[in-house]
N, C-alpha and C. Protein backbone atom coordinates (compact mmCIF):
# COMPACT_ATOMS: atom_id res chain seq x y z
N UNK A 1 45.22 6.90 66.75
CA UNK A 1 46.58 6.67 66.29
C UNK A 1 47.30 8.00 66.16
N UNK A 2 48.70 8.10 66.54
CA UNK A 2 48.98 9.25 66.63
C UNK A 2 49.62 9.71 65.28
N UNK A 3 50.16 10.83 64.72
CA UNK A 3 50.94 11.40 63.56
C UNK A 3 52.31 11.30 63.91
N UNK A 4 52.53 11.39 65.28
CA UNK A 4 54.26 11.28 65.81
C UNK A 4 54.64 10.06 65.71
N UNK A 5 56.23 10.06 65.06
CA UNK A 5 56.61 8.67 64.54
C UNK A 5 57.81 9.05 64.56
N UNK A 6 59.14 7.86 65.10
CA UNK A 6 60.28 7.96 64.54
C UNK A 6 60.25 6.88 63.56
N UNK A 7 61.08 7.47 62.59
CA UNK A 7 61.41 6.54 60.95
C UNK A 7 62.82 6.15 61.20
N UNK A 8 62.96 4.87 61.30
CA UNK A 8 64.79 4.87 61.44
C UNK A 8 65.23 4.07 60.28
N UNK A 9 66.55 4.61 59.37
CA UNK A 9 67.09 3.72 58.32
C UNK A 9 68.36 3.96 58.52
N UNK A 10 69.29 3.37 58.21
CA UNK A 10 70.95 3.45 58.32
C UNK A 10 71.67 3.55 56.99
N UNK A 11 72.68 4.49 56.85
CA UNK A 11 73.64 4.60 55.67
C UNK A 11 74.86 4.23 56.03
N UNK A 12 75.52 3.81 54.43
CA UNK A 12 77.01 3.28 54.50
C UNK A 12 78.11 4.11 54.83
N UNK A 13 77.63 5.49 54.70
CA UNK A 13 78.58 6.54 55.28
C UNK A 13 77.80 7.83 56.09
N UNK A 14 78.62 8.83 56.51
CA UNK A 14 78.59 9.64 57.41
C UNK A 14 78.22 10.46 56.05
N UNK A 15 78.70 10.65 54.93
CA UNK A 15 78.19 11.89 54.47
C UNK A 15 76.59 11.34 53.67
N UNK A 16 76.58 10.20 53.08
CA UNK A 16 75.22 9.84 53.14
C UNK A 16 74.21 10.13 54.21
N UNK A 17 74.36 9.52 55.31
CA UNK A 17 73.59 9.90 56.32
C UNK A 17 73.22 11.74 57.22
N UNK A 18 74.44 12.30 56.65
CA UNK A 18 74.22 13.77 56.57
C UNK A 18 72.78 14.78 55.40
N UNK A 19 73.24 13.81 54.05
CA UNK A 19 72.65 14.58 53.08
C UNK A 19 70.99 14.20 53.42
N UNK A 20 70.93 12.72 53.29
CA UNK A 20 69.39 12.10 54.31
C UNK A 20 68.83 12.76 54.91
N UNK A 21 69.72 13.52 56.21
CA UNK A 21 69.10 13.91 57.36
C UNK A 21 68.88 15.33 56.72
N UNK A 22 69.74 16.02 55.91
CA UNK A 22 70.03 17.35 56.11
C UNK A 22 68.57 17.87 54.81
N UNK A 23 68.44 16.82 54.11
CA UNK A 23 67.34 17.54 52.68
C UNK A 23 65.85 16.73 53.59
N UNK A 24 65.92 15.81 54.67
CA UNK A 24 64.25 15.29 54.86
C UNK A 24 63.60 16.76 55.87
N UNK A 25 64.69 17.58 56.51
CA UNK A 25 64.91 18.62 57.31
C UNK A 25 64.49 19.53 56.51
N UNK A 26 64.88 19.88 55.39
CA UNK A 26 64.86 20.89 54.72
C UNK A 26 63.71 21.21 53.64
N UNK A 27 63.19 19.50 53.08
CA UNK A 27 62.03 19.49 52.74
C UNK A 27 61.02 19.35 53.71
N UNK A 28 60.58 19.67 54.96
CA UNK A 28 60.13 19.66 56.20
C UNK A 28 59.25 17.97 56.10
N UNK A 29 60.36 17.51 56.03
CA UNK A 29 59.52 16.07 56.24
C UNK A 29 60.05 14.71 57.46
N UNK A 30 61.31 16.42 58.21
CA UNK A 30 61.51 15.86 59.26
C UNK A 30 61.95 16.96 60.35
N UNK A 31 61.30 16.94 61.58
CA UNK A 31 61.38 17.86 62.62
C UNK A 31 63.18 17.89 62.37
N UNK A 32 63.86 16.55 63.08
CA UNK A 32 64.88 16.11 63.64
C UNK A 32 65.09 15.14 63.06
N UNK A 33 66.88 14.90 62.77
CA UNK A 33 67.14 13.74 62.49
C UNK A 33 68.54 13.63 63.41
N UNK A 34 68.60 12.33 64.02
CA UNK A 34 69.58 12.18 64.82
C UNK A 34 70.38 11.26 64.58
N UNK A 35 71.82 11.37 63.93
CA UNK A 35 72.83 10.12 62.97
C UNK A 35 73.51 9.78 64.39
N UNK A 36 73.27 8.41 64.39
CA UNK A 36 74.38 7.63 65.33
C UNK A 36 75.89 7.00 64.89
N UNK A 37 76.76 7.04 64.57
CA UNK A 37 77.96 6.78 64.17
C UNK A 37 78.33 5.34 64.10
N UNK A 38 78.32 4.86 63.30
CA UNK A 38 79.11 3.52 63.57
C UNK A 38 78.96 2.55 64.40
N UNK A 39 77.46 2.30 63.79
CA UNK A 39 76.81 0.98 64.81
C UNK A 39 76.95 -0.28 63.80
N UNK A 40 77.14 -0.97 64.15
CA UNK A 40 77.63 -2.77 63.25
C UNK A 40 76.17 -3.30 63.34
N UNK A 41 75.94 -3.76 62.11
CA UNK A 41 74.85 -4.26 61.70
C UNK A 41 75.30 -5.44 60.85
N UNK A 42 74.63 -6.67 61.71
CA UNK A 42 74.62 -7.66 61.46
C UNK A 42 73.33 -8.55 60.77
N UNK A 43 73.09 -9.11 58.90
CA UNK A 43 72.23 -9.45 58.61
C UNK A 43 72.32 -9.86 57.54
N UNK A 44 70.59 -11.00 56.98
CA UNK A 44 71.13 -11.61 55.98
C UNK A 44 70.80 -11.11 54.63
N UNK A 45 71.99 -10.96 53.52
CA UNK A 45 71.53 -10.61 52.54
C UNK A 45 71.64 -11.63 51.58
N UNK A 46 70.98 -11.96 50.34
CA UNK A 46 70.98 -12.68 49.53
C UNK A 46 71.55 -14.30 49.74
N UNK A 47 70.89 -14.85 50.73
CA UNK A 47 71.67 -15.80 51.51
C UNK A 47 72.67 -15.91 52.52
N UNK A 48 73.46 -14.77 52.26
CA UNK A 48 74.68 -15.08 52.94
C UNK A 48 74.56 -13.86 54.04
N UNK A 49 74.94 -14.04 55.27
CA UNK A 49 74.97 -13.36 56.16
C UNK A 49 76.22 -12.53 56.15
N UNK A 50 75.52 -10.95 56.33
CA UNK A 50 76.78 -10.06 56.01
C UNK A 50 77.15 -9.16 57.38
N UNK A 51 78.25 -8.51 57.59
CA UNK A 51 78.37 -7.70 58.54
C UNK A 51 78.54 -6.25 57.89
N UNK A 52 78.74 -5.12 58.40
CA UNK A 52 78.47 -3.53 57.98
C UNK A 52 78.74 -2.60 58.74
N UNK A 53 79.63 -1.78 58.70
CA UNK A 53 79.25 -0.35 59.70
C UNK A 53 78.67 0.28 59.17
N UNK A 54 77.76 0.70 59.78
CA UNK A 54 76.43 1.61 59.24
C UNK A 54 76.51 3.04 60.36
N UNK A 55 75.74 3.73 59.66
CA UNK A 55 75.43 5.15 60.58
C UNK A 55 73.64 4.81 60.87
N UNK A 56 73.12 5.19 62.12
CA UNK A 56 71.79 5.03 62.17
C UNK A 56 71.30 6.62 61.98
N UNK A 57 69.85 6.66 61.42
CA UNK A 57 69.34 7.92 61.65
C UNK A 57 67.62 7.56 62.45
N UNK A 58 67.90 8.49 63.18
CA UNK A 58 66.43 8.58 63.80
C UNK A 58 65.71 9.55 63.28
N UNK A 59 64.83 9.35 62.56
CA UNK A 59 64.12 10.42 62.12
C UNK A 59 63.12 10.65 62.83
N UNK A 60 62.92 11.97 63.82
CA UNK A 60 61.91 12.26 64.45
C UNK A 60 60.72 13.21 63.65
N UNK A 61 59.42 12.70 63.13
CA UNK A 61 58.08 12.90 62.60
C UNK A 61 56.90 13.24 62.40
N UNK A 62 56.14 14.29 61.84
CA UNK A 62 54.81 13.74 61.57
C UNK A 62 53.91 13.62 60.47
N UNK A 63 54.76 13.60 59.55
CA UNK A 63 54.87 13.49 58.49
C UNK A 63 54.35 12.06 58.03
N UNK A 64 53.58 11.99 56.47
CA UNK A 64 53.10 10.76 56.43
C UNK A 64 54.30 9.82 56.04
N UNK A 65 54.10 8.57 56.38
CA UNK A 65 55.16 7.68 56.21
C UNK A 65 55.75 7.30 54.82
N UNK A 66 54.98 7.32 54.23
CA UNK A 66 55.08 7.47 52.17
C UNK A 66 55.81 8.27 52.05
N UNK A 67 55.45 9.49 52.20
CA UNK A 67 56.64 10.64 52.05
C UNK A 67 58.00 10.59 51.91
N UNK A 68 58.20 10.15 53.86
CA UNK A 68 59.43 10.00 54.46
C UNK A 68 60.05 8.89 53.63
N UNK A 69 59.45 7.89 53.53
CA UNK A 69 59.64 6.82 52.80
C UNK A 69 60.70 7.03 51.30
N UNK A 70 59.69 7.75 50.41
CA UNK A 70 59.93 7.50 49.15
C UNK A 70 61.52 8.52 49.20
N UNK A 71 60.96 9.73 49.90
CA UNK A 71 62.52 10.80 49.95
C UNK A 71 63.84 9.79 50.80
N UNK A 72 63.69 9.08 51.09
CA UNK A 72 65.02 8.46 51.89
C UNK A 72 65.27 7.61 50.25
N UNK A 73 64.32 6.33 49.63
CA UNK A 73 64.43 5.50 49.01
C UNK A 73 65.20 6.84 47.26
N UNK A 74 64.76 7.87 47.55
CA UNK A 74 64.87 8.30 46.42
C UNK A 74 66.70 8.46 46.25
N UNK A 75 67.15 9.19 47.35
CA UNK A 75 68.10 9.76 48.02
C UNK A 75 69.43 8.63 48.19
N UNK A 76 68.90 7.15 48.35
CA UNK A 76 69.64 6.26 49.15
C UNK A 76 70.57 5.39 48.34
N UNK A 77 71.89 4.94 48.71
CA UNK A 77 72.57 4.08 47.87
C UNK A 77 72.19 3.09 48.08
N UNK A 78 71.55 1.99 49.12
CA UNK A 78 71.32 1.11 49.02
C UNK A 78 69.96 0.01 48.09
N UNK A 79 70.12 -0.94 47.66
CA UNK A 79 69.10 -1.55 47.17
C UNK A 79 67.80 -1.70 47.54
N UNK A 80 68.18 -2.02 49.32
CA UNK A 80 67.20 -2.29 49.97
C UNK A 80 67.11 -1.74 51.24
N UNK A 81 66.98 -0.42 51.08
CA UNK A 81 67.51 0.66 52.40
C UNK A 81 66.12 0.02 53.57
N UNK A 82 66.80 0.24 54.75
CA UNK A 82 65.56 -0.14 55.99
C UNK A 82 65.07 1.29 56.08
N UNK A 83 63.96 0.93 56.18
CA UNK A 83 63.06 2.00 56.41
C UNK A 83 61.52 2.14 57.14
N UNK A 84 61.62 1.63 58.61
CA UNK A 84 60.60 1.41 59.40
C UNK A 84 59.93 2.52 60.02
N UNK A 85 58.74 2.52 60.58
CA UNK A 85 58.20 3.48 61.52
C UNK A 85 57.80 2.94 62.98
N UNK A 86 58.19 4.03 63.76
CA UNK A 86 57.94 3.55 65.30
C UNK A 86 56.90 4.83 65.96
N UNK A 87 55.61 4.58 65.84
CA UNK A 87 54.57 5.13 66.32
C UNK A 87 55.24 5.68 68.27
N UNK A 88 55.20 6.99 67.96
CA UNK A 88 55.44 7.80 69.31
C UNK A 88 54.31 7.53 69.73
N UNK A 89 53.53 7.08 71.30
CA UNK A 89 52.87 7.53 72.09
C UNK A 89 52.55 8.14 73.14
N UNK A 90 54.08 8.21 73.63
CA UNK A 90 53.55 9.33 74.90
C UNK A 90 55.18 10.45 74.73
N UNK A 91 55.03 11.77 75.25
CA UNK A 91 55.99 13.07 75.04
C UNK A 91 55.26 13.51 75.65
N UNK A 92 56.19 14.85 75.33
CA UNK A 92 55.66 15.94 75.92
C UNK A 92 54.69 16.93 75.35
N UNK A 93 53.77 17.57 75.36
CA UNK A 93 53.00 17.91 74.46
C UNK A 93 53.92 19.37 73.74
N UNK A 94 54.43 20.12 74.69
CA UNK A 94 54.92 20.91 74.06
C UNK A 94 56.34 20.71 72.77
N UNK A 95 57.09 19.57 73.20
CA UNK A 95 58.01 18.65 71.96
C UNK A 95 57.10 18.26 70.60
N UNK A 96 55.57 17.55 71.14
CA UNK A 96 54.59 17.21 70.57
C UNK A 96 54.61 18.04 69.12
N UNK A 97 53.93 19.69 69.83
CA UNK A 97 53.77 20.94 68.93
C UNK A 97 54.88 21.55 68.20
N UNK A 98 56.44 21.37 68.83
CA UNK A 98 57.13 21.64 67.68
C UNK A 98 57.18 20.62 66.63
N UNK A 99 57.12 19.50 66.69
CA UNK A 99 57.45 18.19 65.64
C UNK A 99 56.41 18.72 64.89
N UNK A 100 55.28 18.92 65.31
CA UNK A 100 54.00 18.99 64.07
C UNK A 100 54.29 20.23 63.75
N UNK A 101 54.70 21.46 64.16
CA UNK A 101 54.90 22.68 63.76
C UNK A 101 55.88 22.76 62.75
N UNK A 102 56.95 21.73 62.81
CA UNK A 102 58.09 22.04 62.04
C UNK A 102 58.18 20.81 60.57
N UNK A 103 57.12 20.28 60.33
CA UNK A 103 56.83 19.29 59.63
C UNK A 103 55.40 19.69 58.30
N UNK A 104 55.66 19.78 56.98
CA UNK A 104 54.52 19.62 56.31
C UNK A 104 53.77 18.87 56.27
């Protein structure tokens, strides 16, 4: 199983999704984080199906997932922030060695 992982969760704003990206970076618990702007997210909350513009972040990883986890959940306005992992298996090895190089 590999250590490379993207973590992706979405915020309600652009400067949320800045501070996310900019302290998981800074506490090296993320190589890269890459905010996508204003993707519509469609889903159900508390029964009722809601709509949202959200910002996505890709968090590129190798960091344990707890970590990444708890620093987004700590950080996050939402109740029930998404917060998945997507096991990398194939790169480049040399991309490989910076992600793990630049990650505690």
């Amino acid at each position: 199983m590999t250590a490379n992982k993207i973590v992706l969760t979405t915020a309600g704003s652009m400067d949320e999704a800045r501070r996310i990206a900019e302290v998981l970076v800074d506490r090296k618990l993320a190589a890269c984080v890459n905010i996508i702007p204003k993707v519509v997210s469609i889903y159900r909350w508390k029964e009722k199906v809601e709509q949202a513009e959200e910002w996505m972040l890709l968090i590129k990883t190798a960091a344990p997932f707890e970590r990444v986890h708890d620093a987004i959940k700590e950080m996050h306005s939402y109740e029930l922030p998404e917060c998945i992992s997507i096991a990398i298996t194939d790169g480049s090895s040399e991309y490989f060695k910076w992600l793990i190089d630049s990650v505690e």
